[in-house]
Protein backbone atom coordinates (compact mmCIF):
# COMPACT_ATOMS: atom_id res chain seq x y z
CA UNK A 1 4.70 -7.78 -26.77
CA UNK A 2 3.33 -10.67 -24.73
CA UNK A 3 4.68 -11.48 -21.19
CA UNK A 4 3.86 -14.26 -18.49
CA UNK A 5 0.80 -14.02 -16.49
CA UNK A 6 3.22 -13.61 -13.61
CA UNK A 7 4.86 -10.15 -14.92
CA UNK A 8 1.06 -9.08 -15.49
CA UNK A 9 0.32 -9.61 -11.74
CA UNK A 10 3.72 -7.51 -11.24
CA UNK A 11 2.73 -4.81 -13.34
CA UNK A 12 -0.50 -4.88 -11.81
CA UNK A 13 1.03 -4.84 -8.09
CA UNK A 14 3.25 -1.66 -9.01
CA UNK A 15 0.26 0.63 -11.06
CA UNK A 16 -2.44 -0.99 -8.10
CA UNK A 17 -1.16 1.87 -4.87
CA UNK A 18 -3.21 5.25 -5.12
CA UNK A 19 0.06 7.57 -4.96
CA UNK A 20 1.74 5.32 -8.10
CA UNK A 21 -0.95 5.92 -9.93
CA UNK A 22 -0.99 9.20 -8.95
CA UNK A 23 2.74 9.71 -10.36
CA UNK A 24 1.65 7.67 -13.18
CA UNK A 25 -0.93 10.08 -14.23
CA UNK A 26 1.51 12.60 -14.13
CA UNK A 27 4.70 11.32 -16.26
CA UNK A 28 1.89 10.83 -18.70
CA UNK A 29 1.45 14.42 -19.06
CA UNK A 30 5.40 15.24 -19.32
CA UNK A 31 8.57 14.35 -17.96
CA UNK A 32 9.16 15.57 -14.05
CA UNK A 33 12.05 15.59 -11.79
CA UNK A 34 11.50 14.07 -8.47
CA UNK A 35 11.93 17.41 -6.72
CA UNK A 36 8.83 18.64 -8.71
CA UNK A 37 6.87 15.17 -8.28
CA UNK A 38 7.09 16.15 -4.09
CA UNK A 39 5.90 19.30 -4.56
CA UNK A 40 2.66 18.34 -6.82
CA UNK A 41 1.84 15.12 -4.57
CA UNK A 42 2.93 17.02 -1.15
CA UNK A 43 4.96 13.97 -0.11
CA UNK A 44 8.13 13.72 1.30
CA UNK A 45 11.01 12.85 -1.13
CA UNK A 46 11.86 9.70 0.31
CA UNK A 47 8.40 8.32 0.20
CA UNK A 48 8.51 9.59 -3.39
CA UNK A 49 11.85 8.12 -4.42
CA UNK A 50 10.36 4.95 -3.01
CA UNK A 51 7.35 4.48 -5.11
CA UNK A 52 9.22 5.75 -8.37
CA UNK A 53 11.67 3.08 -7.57
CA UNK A 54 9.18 0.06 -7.34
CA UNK A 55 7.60 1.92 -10.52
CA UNK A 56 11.12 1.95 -12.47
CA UNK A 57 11.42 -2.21 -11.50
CA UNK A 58 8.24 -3.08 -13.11
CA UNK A 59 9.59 -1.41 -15.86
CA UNK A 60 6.61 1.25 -15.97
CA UNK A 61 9.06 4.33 -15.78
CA UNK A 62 12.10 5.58 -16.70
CA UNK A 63 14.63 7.02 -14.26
CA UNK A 64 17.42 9.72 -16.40
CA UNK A 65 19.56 11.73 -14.04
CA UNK A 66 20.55 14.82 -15.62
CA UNK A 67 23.46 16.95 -13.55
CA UNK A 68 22.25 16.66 -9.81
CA UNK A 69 18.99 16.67 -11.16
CA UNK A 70 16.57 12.96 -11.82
CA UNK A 71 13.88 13.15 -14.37
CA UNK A 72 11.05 10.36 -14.61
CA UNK A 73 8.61 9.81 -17.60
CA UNK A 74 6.54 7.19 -18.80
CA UNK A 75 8.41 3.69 -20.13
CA UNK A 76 8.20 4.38 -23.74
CA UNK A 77 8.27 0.55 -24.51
CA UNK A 78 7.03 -1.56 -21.37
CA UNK A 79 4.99 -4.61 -21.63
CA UNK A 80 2.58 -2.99 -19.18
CA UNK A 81 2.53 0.37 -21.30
CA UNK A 82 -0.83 -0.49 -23.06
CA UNK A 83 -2.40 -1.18 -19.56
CA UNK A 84 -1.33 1.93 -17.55
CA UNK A 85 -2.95 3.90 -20.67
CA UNK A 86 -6.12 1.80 -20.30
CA UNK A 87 -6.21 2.39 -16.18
CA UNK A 88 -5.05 6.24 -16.93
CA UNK A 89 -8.56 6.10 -19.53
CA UNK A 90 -10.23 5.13 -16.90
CA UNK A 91 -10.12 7.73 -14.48
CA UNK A 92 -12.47 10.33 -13.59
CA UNK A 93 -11.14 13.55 -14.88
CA UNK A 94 -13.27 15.26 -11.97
CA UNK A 95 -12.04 13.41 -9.29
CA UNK A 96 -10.71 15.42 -6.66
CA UNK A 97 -7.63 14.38 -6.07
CA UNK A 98 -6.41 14.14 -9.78
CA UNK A 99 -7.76 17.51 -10.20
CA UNK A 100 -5.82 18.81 -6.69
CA UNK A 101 -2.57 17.27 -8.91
CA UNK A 102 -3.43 18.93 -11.93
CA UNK A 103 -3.31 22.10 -10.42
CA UNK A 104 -0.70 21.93 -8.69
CA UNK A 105 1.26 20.73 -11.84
CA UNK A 106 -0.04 24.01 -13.18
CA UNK A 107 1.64 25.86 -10.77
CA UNK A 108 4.96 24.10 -11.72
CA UNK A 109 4.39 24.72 -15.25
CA UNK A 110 3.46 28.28 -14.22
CA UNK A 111 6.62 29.29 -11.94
CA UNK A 112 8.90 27.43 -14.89
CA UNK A 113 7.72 28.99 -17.41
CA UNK A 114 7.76 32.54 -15.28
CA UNK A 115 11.02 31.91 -14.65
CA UNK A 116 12.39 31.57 -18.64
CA UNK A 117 9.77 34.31 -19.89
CA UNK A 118 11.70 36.13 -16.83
CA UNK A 119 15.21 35.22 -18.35
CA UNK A 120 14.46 36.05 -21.61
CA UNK A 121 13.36 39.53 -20.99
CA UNK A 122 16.74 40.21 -19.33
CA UNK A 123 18.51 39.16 -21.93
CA UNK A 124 16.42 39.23 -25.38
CA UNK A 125 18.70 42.65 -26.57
CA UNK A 126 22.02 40.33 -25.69
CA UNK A 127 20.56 36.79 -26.71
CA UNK A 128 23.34 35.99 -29.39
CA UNK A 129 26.20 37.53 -27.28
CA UNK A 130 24.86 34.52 -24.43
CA UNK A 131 25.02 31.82 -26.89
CA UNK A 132 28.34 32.66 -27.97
CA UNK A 133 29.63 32.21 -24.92
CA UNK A 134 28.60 28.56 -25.54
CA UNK A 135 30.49 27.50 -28.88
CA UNK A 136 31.98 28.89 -31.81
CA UNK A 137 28.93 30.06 -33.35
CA UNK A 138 30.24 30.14 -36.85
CA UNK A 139 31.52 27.07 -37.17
CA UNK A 140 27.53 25.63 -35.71
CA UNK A 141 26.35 27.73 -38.25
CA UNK A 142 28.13 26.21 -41.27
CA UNK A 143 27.20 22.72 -40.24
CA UNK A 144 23.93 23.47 -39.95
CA UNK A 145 23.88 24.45 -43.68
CA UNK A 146 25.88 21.53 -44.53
CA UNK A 147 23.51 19.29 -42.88
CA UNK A 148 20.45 20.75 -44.36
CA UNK A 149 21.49 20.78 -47.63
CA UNK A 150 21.35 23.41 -49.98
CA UNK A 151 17.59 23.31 -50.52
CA UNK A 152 15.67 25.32 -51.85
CA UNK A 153 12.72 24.73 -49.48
CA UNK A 154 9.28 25.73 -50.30
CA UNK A 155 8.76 26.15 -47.12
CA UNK A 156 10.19 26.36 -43.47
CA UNK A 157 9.10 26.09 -40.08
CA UNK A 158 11.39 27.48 -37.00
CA UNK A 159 10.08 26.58 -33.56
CA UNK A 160 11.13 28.42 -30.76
CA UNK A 161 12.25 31.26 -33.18
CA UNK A 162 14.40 33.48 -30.37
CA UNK A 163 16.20 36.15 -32.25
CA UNK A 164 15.43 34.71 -35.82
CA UNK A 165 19.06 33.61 -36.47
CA UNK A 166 17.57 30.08 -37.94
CA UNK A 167 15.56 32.61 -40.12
CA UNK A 168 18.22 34.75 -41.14
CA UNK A 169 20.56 31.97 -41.83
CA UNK A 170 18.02 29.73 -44.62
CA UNK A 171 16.14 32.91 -45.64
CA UNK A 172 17.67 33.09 -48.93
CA UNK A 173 16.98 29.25 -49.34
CA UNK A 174 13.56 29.34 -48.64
CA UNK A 175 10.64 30.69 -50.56
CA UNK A 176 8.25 30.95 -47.59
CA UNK A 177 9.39 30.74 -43.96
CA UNK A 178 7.57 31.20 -40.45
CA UNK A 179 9.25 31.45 -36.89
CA UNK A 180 7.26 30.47 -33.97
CA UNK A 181 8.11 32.09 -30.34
CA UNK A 182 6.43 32.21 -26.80
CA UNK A 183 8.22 35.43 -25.75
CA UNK A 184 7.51 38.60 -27.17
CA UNK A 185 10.97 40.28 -26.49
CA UNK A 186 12.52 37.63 -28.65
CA UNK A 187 9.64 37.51 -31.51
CA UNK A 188 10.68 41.77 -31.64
CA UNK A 189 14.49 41.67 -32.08
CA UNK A 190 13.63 38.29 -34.39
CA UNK A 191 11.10 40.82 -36.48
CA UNK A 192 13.99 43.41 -36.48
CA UNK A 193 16.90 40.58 -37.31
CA UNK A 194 14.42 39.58 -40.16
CA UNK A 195 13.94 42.98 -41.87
CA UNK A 196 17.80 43.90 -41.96
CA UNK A 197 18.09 40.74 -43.84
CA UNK A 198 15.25 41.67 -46.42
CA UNK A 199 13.58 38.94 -45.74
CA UNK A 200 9.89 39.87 -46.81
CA UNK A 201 8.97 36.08 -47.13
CA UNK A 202 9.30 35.65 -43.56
CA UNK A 203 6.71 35.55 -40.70
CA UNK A 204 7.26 35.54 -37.05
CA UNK A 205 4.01 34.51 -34.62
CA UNK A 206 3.68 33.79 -30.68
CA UNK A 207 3.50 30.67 -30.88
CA UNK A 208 3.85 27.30 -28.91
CA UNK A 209 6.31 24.79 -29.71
CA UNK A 210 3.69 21.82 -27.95
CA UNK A 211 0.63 23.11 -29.89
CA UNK A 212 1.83 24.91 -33.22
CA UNK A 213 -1.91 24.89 -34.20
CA UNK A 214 -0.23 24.52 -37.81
CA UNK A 215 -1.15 21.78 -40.35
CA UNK A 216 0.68 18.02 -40.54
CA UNK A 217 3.20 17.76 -43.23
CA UNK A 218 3.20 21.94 -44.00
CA UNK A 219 7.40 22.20 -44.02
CA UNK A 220 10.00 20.89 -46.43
CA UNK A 221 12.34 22.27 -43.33
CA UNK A 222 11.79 22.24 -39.64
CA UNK A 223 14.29 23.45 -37.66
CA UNK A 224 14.55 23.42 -33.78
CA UNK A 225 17.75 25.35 -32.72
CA UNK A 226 18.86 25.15 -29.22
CA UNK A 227 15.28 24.81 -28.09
CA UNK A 228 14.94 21.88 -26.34
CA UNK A 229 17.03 22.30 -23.20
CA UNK A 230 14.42 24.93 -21.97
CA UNK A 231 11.54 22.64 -22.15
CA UNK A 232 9.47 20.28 -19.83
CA UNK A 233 8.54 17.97 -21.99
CA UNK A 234 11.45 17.75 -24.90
CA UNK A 235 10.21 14.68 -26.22
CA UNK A 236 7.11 15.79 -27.25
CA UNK A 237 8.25 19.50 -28.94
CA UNK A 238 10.13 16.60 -30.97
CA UNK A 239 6.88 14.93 -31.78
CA UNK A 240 5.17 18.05 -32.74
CA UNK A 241 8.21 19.40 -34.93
CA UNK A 242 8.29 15.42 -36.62
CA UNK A 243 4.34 16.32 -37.41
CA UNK A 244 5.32 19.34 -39.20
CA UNK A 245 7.58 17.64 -41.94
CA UNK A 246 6.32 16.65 -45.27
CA UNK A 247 7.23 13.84 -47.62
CA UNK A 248 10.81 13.71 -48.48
CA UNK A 249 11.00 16.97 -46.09
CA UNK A 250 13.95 17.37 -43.30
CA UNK A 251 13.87 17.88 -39.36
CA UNK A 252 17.14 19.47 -38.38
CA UNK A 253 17.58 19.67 -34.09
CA UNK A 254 20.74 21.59 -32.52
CA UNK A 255 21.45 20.87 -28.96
CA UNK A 256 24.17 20.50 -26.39
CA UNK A 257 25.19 17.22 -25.36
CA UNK A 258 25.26 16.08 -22.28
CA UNK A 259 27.32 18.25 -20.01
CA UNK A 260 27.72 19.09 -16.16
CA UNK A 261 27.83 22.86 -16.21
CA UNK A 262 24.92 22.96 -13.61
CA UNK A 263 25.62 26.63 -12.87
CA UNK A 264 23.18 27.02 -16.08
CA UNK A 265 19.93 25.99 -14.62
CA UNK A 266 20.21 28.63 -12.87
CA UNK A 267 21.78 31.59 -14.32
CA UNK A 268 20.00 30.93 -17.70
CA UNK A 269 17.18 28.50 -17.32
CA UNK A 270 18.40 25.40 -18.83
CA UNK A 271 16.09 22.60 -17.38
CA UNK A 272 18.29 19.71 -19.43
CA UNK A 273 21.81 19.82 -19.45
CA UNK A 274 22.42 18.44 -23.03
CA UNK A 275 20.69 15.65 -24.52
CA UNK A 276 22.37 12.02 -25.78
CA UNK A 277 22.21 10.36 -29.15
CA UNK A 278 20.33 7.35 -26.96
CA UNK A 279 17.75 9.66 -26.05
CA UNK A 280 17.66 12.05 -29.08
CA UNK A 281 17.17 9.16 -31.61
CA UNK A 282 14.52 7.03 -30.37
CA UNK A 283 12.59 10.20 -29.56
CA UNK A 284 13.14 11.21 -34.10
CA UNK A 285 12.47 7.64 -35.09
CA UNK A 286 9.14 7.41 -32.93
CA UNK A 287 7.58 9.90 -35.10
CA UNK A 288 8.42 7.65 -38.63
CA UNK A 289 11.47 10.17 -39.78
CA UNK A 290 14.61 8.42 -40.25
CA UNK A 291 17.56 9.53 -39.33
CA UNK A 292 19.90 11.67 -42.03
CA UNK A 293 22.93 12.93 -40.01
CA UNK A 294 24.46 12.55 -36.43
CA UNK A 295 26.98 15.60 -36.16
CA UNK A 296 29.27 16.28 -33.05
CA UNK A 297 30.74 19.65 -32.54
CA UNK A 298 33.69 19.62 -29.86
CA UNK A 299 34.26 22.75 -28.25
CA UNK A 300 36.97 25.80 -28.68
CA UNK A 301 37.43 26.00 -25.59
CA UNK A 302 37.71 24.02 -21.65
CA UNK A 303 34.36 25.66 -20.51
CA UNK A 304 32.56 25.37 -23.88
CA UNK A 305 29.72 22.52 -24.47
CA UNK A 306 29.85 19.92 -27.47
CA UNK A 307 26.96 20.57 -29.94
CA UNK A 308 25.27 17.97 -31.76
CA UNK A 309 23.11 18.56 -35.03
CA UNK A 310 20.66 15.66 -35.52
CA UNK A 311 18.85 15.41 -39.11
CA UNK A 312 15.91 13.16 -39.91
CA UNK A 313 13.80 12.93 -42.87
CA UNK A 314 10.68 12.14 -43.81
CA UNK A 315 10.44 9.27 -46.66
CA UNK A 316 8.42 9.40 -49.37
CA UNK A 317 4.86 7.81 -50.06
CA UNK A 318 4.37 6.08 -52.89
CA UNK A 319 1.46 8.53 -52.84
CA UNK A 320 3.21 11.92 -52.64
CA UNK A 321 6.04 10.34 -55.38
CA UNK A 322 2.88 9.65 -57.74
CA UNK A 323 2.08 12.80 -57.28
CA UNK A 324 5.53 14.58 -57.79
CA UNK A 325 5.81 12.86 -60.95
CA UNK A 326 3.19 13.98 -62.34
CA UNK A 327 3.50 17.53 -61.13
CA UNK A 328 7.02 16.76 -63.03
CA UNK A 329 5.32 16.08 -66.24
């Protein structure tokens, strides 16, 4: 995308201030709220809002409130986009002060993700009795299997496994399946959930839904079940779950949608409150999935959140169809 030599100097003018780029480098690790940005730059938060603000003109961030809560990240299509990654590339890794920030992102990371590995502990033996205080777990259930289809998958990949229900629910439409979890207390009662089922075909690991460490294009199904509103960086567990789906293979997110029940940040660790299809979408059709279905599920009752089921899929290479046929024959 070309622009005037006039919004160049703009861009220019808005990256060009030490504590811009500063916040710059940071959004292009993951998302942050603005609260968190003080804390890692130890500035105050109008001085912060202030150079976010001349950032979000030039078009080089994006502002997202999210209950009382803003959120920042990186501009996913600006015209200056290609230059703040060249300036970010430029940057001595070593350099005191961007190592000071990286640290002190750490401890962010570190206290957040304290806090949920905290969270889940209290409540891994009563995880499914919490979410159905959300919605009408049944009825999510069935549209899930409606949406995915009836399969059967060769193989399936659950990120952020919690108590295996995704497991449970396609085991008997799947010849090979693997859950992936960060907390131990949820991979056990997952492992336990698992063997009442008699699922034998079914492996749960610690694992990280950022780094899966598992091969592109492994999964005929990846599902990520109300995952994504305890993460940092959303966007990219979407990227990594995308990476996982093979030719003609299916994605399949559940989420909330947007909602102001803030009371859950802090009683069970949601970081987003829901997620819209205006955010959801462009994040699935980034990764070169296209999208399959765009489900809404109202709630039961005047405290209960909406879920929505989003399902992408992978299309097929001439390549991989080549193949298939011949496999076929």
């Amino acid at each position: 995308m070309k622009v005037s030599s006039e919004q160049v100097v703009d861009l220019l003018r808005a990256a060009g201030e030490s504590t811009r780029l500063r916040v710059l480098a940071l959004l292009a690790a993951e998302e942050l709220s603005v609260l968190e940005l003080c804390r890692i730059l130890d500035q105050s938060q109008p001085r912060v809002s202030r150079h976010l603000k001349l950032l979000a003109e030039a078009g080089l961030v994006e502002r997202f409130p999210d209950g009382a809560w803003v959120f920042y990240r990186l501009a996913l299509k600006s015209p200056g986009r290609a230059v703040i990654d060249q300036a970010l590339d430029l940057i001595d890794p070593h350099d005191p002060v961007v190592q000071g920030d990286a640290e002190r992102l750490a401890l962010v990371r570190a206290e957040r993700t304290a806090g949920a590995q905290a969270y889940f502990a209290r409540n891994a033996a009563r995880w499914n009795e919490i979410r159905s205080l959300y919605v009408d777990e049944a009825e999510v259930e069935a549209a899930i299997l409606q949406a995915a289809g009836e399969g059967p998958f060769d193989e399936m990949v659950d990120l952020g496994a919690g108590a295996g229900r995704m497991l449970t629910l396609f085991g008997n439409r799947a010849g090979m399946a693997l859950g992936l979890d960060l907390s131990q207390q949820m991979l056990n009662i997952a492992r336990d959930e698992v063997a009442k089922a008699g699922l034998a075909r079914c492996e749960l690991r610690h694992g990280d839904i950022f780094a899966t460490g598992l091969p592109g294009g492994c999964a005929d199904l990846v599902t990520v079940h109300q995952v994504l509103h305890y993460l940092g960086d959303p966007a990219a567990a979407v990227a990594e779950a995308a990476r996982l789906v093979a030719d003609g293979g299916l994605l399949l997110i559940a989420d909330f949608a947007p909602h102001d029940h803030e009371s859950l940040r802090e009683s069970h660790q949601h970081r987003r409150l829901g997620f819209a299809d205006a955010e959801i979408i462009p994040w699935i059709e980034a990764t070169g999935l296209v999208l399959d279905a765009n489900i809404a599920l109202p709630p039961t009752s005047a405290e209960g959140l909406t879920v929505k089921i989003w399902t992408a899929r992978r299309p097929v290479t001439r390549t991989a169809a080549k193949n298939a046929e011949r496999s076929a024959a």
